[in-house]
N, C-alpha and C. Protein backbone atom coordinates (compact mmCIF):
# COMPACT_ATOMS: atom_id res chain seq x y z
N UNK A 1 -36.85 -33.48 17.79
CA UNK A 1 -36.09 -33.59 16.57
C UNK A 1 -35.90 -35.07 16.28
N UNK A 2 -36.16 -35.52 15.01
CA UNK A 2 -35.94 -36.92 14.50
C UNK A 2 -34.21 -37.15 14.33
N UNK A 3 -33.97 -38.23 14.99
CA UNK A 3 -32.88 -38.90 14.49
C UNK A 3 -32.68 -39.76 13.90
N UNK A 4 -32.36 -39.86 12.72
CA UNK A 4 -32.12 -40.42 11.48
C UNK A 4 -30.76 -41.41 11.28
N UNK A 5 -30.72 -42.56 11.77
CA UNK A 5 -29.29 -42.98 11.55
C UNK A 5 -29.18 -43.56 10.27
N UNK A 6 -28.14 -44.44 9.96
CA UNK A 6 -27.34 -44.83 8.49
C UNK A 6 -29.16 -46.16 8.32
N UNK A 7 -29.34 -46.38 9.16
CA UNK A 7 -30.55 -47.54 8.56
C UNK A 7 -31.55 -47.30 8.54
N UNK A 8 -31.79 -45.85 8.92
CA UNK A 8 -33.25 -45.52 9.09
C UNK A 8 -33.67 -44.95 7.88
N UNK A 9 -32.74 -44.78 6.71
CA UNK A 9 -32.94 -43.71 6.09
C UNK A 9 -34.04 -43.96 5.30
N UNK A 10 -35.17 -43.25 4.63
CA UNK A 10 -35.76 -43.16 3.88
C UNK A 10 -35.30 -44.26 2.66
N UNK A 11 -35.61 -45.27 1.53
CA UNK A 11 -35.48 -45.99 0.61
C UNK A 11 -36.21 -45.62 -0.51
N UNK A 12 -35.58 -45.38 -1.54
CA UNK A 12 -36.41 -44.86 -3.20
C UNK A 12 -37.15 -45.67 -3.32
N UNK A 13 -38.27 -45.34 -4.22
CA UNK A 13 -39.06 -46.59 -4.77
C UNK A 13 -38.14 -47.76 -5.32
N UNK A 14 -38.70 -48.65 -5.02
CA UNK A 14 -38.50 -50.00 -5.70
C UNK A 14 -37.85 -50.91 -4.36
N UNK A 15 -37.71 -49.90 -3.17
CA UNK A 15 -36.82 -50.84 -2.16
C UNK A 15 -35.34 -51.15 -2.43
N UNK A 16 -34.74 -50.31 -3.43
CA UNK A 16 -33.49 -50.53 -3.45
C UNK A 16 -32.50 -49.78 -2.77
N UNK A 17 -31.67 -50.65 -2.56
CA UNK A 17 -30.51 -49.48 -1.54
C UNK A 17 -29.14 -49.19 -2.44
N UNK A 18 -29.45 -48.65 -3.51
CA UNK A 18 -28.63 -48.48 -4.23
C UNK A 18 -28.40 -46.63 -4.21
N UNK A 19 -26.59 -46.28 -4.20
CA UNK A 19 -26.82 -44.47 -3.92
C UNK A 19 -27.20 -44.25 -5.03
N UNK A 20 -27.85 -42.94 -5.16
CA UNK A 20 -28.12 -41.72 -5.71
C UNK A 20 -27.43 -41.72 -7.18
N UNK A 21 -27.86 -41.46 -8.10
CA UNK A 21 -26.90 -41.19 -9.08
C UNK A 21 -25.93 -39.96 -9.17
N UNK A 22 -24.84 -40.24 -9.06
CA UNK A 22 -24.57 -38.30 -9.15
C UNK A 22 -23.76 -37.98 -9.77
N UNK A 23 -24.62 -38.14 -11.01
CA UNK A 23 -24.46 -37.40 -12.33
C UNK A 23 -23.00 -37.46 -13.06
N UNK A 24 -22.95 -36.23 -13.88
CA UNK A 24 -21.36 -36.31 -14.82
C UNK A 24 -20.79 -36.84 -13.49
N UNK A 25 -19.43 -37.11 -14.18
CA UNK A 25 -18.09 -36.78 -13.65
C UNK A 25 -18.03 -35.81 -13.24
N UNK A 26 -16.92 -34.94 -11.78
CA UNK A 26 -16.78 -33.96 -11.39
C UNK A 26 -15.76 -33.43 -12.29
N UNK A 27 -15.70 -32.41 -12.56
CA UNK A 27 -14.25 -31.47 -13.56
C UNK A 27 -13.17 -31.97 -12.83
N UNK A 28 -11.89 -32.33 -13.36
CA UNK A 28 -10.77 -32.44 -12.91
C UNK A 28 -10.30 -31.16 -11.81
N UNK A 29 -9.56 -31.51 -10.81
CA UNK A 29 -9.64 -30.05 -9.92
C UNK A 29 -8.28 -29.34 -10.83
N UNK A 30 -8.34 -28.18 -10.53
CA UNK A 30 -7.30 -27.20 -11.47
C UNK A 30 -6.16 -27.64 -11.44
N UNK A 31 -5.27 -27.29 -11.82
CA UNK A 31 -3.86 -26.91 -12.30
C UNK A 31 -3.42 -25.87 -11.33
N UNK A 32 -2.51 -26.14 -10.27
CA UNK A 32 -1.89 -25.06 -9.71
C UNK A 32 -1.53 -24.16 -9.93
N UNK A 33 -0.23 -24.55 -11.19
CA UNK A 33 0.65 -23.88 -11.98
C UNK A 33 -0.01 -23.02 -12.80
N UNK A 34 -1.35 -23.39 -13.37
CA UNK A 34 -2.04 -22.81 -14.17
C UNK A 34 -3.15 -21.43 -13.45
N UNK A 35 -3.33 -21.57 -12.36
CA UNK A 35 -4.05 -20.70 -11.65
C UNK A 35 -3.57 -19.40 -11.57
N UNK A 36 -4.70 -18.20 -11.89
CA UNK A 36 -4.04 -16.87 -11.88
C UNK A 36 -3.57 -16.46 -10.42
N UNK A 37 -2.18 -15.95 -10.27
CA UNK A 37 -1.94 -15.86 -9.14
C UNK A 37 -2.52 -14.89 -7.64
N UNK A 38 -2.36 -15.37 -6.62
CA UNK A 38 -3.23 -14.64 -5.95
C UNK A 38 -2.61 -13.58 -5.60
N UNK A 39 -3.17 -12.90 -4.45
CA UNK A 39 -2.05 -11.57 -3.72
C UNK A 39 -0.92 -12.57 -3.13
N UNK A 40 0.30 -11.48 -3.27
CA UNK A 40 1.17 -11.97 -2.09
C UNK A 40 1.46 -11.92 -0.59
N UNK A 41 2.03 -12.24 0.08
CA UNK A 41 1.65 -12.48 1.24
C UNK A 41 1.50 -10.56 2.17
N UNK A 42 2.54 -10.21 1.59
CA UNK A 42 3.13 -8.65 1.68
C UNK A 42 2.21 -8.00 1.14
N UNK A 43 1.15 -8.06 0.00
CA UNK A 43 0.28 -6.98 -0.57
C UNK A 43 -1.10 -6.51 0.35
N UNK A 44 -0.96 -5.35 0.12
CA UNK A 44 -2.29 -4.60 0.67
C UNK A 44 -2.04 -2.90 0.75
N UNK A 45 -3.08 -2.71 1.24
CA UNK A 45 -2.66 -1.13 1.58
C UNK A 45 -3.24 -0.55 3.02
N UNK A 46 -2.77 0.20 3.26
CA UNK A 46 -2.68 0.43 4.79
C UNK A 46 -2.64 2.13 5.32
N UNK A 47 -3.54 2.48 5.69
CA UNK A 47 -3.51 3.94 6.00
C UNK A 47 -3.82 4.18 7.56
N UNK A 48 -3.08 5.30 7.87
CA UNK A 48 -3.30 5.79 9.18
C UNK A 48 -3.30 7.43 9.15
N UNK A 49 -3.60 8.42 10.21
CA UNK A 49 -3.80 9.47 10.47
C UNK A 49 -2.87 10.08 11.62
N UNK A 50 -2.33 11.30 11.42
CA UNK A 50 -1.70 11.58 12.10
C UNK A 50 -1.56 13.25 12.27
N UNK A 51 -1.65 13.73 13.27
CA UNK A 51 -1.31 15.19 13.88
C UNK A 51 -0.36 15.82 13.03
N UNK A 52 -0.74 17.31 12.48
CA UNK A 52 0.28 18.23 11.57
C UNK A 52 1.18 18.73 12.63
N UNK A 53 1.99 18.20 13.50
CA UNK A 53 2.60 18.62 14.48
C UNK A 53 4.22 18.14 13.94
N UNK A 54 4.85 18.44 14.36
CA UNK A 54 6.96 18.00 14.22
C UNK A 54 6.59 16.57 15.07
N UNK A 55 6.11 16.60 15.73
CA UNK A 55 6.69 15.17 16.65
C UNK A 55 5.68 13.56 15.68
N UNK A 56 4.84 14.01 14.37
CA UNK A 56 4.48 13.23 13.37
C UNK A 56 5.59 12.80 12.39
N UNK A 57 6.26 13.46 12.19
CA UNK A 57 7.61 13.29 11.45
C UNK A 57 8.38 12.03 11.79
N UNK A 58 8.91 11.81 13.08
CA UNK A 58 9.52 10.72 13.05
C UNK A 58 8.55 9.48 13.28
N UNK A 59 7.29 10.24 13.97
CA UNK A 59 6.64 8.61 14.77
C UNK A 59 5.66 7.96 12.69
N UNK A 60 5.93 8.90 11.90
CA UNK A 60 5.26 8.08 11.10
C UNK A 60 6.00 7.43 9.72
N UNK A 61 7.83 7.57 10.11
CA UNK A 61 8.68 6.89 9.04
C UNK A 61 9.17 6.28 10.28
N UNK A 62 9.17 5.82 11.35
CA UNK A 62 9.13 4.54 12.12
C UNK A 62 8.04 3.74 11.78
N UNK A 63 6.40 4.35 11.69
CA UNK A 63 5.32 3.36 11.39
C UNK A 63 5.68 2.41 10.06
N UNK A 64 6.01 3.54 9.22
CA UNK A 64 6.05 2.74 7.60
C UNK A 64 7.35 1.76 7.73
N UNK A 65 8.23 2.25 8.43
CA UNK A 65 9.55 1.12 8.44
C UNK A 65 8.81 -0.45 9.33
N UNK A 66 8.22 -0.11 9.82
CA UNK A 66 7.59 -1.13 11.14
C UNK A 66 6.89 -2.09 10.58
N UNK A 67 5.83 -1.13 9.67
CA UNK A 67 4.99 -1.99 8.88
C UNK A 67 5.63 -2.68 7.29
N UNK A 68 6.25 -2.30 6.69
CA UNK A 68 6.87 -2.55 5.81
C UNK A 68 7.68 -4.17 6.24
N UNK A 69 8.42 -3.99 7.27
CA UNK A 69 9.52 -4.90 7.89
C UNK A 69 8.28 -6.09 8.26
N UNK A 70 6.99 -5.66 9.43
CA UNK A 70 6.15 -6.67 9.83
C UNK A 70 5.57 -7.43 8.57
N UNK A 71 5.70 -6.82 7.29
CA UNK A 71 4.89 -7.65 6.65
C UNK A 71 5.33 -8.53 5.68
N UNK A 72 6.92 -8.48 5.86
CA UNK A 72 7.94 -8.88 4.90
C UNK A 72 7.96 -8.51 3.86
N UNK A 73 7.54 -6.94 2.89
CA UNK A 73 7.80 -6.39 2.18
C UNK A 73 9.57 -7.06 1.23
N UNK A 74 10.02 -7.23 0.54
CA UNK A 74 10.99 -7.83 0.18
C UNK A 74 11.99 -6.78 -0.26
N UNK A 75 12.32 -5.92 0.31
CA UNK A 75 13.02 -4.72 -0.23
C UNK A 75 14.50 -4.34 0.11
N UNK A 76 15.43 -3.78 -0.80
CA UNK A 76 16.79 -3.65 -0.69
C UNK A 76 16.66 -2.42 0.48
N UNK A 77 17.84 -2.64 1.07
CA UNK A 77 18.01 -1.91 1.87
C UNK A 77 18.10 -0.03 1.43
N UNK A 78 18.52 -0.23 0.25
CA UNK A 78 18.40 1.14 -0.48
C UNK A 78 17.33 1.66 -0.60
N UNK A 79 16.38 0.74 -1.12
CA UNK A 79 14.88 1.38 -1.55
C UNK A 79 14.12 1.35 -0.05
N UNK A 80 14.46 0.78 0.75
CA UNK A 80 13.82 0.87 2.48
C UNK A 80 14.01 2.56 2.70
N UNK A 81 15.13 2.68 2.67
CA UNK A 81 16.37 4.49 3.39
C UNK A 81 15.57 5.36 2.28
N UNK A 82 15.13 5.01 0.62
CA UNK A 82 14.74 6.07 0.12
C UNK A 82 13.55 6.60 0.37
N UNK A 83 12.49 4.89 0.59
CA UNK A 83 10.83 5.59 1.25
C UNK A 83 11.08 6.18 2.26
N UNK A 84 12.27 6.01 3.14
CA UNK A 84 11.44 6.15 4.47
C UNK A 84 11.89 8.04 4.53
N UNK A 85 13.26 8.58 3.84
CA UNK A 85 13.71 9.66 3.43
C UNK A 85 12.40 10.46 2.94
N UNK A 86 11.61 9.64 1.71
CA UNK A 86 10.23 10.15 1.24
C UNK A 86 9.22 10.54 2.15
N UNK A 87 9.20 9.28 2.96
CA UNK A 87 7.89 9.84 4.39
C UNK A 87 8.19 11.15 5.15
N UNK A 88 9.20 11.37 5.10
CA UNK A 88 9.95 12.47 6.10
C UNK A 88 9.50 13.23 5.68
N UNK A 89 9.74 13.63 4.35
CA UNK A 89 10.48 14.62 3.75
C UNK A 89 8.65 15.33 3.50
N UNK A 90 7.77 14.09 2.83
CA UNK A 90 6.26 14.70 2.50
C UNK A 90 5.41 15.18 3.70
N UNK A 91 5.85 14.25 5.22
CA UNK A 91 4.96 14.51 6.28
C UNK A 91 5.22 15.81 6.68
N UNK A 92 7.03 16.50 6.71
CA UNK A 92 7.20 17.37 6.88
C UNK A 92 6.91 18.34 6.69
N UNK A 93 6.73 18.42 5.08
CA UNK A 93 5.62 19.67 3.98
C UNK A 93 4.52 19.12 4.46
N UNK A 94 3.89 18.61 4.82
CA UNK A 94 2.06 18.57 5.30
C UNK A 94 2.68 19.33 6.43
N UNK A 95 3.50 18.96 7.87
CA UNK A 95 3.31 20.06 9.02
C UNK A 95 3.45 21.64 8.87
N UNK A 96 4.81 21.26 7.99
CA UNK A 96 5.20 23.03 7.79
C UNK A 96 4.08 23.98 6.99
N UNK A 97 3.49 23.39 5.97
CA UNK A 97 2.77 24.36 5.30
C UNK A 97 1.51 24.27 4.88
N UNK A 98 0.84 22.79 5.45
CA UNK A 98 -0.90 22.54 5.90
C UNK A 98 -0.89 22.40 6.91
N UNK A 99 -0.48 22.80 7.87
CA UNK A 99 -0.87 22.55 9.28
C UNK A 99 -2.30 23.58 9.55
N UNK A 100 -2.37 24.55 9.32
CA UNK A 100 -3.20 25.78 9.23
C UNK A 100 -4.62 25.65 8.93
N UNK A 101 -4.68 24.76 8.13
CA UNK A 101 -5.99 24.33 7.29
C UNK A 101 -5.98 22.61 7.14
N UNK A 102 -5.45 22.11 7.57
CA UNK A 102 -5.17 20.45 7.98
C UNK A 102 -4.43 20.23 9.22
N UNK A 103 -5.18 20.21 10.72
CA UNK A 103 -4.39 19.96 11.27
C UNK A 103 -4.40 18.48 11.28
N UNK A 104 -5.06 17.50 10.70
CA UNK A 104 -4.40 16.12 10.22
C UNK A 104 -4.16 15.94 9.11
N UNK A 105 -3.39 14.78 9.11
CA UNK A 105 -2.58 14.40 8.08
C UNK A 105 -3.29 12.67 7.51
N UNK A 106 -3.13 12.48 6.58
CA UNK A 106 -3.02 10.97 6.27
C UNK A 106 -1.98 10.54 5.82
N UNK A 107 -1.44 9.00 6.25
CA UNK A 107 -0.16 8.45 5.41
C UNK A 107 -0.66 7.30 5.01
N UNK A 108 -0.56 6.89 3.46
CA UNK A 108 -1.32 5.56 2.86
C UNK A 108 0.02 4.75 2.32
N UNK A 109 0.23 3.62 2.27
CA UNK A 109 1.28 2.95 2.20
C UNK A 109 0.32 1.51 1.48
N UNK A 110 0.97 1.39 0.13
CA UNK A 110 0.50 0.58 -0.52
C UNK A 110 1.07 -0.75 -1.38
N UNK A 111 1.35 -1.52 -0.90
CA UNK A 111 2.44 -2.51 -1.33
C UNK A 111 1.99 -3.58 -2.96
N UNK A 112 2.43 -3.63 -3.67
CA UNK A 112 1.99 -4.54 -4.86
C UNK A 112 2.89 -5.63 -5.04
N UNK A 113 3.36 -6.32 -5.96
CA UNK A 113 3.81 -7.25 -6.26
C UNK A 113 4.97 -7.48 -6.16
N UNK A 114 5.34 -5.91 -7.25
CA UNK A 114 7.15 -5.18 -7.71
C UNK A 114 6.67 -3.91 -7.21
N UNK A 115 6.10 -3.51 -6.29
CA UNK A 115 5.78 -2.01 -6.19
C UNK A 115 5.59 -1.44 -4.96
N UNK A 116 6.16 -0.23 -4.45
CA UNK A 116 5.47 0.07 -2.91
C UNK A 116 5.18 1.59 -3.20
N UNK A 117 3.92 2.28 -3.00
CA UNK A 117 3.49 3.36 -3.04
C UNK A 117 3.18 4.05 -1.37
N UNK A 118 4.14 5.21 -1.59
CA UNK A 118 3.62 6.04 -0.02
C UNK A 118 3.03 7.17 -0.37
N UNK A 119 2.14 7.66 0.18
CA UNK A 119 1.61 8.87 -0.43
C UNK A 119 1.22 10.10 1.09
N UNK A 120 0.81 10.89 1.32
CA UNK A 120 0.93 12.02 2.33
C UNK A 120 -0.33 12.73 1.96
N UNK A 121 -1.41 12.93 2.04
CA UNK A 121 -2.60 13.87 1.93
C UNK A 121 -2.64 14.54 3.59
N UNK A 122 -3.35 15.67 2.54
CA UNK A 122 -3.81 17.21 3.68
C UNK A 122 -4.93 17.62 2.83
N UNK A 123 -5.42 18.28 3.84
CA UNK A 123 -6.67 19.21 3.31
C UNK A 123 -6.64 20.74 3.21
N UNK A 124 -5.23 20.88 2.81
CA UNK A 124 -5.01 22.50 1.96
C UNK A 124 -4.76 22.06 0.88
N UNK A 125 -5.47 23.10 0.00
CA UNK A 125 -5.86 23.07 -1.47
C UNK A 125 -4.24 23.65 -2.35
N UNK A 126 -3.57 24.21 -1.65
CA UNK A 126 -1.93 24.74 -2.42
C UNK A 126 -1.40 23.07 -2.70
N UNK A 127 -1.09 23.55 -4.21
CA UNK A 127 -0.59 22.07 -5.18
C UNK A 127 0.72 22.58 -4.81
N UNK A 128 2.20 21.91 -4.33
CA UNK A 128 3.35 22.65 -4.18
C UNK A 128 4.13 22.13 -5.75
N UNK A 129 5.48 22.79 -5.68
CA UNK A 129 6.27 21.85 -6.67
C UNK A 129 7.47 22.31 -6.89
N UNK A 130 8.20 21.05 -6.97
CA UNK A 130 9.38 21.10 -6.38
C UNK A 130 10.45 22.48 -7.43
N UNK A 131 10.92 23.09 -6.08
CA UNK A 131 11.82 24.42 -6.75
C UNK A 131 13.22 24.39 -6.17
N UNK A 132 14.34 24.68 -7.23
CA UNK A 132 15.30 24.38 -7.02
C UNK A 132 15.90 25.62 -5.69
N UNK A 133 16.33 25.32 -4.44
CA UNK A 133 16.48 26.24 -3.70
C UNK A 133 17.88 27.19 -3.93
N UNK A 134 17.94 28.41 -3.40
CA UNK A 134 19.14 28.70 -2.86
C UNK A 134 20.27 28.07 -2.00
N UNK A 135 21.31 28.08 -2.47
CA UNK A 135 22.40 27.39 -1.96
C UNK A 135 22.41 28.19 -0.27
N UNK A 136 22.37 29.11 0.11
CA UNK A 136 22.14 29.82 1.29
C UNK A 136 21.13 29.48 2.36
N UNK A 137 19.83 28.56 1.43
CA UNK A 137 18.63 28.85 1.92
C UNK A 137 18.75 27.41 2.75
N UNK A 138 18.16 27.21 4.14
CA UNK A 138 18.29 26.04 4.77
C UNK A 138 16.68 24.97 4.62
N UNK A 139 15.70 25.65 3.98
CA UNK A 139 15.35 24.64 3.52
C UNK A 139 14.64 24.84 2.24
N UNK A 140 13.33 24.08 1.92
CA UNK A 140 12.67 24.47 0.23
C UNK A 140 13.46 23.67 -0.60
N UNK A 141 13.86 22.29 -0.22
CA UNK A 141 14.32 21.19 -1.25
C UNK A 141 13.76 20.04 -0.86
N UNK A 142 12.56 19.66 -0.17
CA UNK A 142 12.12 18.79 -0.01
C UNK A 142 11.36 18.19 -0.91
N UNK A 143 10.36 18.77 -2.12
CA UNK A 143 10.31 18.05 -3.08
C UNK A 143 11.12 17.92 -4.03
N UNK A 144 12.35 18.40 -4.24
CA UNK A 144 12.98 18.26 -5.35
C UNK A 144 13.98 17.23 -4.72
N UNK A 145 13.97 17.02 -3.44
CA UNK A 145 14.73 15.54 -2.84
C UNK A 145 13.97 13.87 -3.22
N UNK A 146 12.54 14.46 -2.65
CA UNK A 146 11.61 13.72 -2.64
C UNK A 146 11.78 12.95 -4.48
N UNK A 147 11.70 14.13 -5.47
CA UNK A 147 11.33 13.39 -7.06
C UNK A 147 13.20 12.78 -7.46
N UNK A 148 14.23 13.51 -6.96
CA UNK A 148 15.25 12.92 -7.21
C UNK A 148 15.42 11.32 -6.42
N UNK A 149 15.04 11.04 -5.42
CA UNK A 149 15.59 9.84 -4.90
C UNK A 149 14.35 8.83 -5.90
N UNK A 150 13.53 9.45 -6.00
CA UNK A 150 12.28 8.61 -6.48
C UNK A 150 12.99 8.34 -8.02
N UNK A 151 13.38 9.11 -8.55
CA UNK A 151 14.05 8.74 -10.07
C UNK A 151 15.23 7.55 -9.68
N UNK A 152 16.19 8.08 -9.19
CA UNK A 152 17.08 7.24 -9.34
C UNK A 152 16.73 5.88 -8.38
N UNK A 153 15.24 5.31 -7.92
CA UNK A 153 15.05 3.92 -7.52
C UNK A 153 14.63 3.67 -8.74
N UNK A 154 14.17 4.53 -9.76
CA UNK A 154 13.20 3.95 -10.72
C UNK A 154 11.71 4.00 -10.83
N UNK A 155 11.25 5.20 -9.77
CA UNK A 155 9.98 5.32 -9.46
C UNK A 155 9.17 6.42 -10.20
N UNK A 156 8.07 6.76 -9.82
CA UNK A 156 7.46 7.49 -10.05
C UNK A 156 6.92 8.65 -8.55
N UNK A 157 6.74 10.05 -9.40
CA UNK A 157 6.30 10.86 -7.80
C UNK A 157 5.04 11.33 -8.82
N UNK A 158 4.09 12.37 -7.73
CA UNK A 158 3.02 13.41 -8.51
C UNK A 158 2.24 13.77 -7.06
N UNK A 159 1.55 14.97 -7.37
CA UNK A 159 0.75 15.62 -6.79
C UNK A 159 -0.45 15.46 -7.13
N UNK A 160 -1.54 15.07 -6.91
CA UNK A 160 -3.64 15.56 -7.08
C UNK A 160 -3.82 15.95 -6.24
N UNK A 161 -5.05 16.62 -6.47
CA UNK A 161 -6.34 17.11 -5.92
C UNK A 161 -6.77 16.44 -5.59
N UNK A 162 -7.18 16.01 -4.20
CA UNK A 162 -8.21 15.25 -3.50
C UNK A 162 -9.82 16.09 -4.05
N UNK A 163 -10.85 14.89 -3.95
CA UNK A 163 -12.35 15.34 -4.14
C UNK A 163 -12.10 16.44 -3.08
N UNK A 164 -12.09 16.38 -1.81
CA UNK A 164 -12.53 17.21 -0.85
C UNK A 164 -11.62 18.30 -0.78
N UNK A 165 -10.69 18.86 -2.24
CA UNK A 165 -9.85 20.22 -2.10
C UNK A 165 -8.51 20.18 -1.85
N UNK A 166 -8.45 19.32 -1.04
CA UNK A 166 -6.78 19.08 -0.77
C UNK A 166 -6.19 18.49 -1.95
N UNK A 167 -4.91 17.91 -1.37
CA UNK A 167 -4.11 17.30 -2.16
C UNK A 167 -3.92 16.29 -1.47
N UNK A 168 -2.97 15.16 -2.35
CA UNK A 168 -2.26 14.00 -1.97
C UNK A 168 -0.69 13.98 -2.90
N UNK A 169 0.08 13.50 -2.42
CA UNK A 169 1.87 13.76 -2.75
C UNK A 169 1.97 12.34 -2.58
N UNK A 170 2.46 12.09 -3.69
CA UNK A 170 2.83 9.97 -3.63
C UNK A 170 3.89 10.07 -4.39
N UNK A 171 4.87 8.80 -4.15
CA UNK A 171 5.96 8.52 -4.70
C UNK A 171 5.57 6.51 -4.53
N UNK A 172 5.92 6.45 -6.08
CA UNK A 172 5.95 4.57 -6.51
C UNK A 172 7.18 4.47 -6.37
N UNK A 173 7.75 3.31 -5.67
CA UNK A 173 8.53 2.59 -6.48
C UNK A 173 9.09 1.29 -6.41
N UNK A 174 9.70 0.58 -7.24
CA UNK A 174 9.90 -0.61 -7.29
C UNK A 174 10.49 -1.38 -6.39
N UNK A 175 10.56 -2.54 -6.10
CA UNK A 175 10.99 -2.89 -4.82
C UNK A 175 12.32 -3.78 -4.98
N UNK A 176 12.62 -3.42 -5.87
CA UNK A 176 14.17 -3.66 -5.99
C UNK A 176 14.79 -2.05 -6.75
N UNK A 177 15.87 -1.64 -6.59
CA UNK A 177 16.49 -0.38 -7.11
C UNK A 177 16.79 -1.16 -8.48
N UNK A 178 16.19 0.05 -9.19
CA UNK A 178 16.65 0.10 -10.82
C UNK A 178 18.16 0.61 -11.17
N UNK A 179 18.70 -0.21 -12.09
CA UNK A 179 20.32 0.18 -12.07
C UNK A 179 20.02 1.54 -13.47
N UNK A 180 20.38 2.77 -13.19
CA UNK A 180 20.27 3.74 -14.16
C UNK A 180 21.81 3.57 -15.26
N UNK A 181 21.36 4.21 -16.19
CA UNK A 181 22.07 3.73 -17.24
C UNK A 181 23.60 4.95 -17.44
């Protein structure tokens, strides 16, 4: 291999040691202030899988509290207690009533700017929706818990159809609590 030092270098015609021309001016470098902003440090989305079993219930609204907290999510302590009430409440309806035909679960947790989305997919095709229970009855209010706490942060809930038949159950919401009127 040739080694080339600062005097060896090759010389343009004419024998001059004059540099290179190089060309325009470079563009002024940007404007900080002016730059579209990037992600924040907290944004992304994040999914894991988990067993239609009872003992998924708590180990996966510890995950979302864990991960939420590890990533400095910026959130009132209110809207923390309502997702994590939400994770419960959706992983629970995936064990109790897709376990049969999903014995896994997915939990997707999706953080934005002003926004945190949790959502719960299974692969049973029954769309549920939320029904007001009997005062007697000890349970069958889990989605109608699930869309009430989600209103009063200011969020949004819904049910789809996954391509592959199932469903997915998500609740948005903002990452500060909305003051209702």
């Amino acid at each position: 291999m040739e080694n080339r030092g600062r005097g060896s270098a090759p010389r343009p015609e004419g024998g001059r040691d004059d540099p290179p021309d190089p060309g325009p001016d470079p563009a002024p470098a940007p404007d900080p202030a002016s730059a579209p902003p990037g992600p924040l440090p907290y944004e992304g989305v994040w999914r894991f899988t988990a067993s239609a079993v009872d003992a998924s219930v708590p180990q996966a609204r510890h995950a979302v509290r864990d991960l939420l907290l590890r990533q400095g999510v910026p959130l009132s302590d209110d809207v923390l207690q309502g997702l994590l009430l939400i994770v419960s409440e959706l992983v629970t309806n995936a064990v109790r009533h897709a376990a049969l035909l999903s014995p896994v679960l997915a939990v997707e947790v999706a953080v934005g700017a002003e926004w945190v989305r949790v959502s719960v997919e299974d692969n049973h095709p029954y769309r549920p929706t939320a029904l007001v229970a009997d005062h007697d009855e000890t349970g069958g209010r889990g989605l109608l818990l699930v869309r009430e706490v989600t209103r009063e942060a200011g969020g949004v809930c819904d049910v789809e159809h996954t391509a592959s038949g199932g469903k997915v159950i998500w609740a948005a919401l903002p990452l500060t609590r909305a003051q209702l009127p």
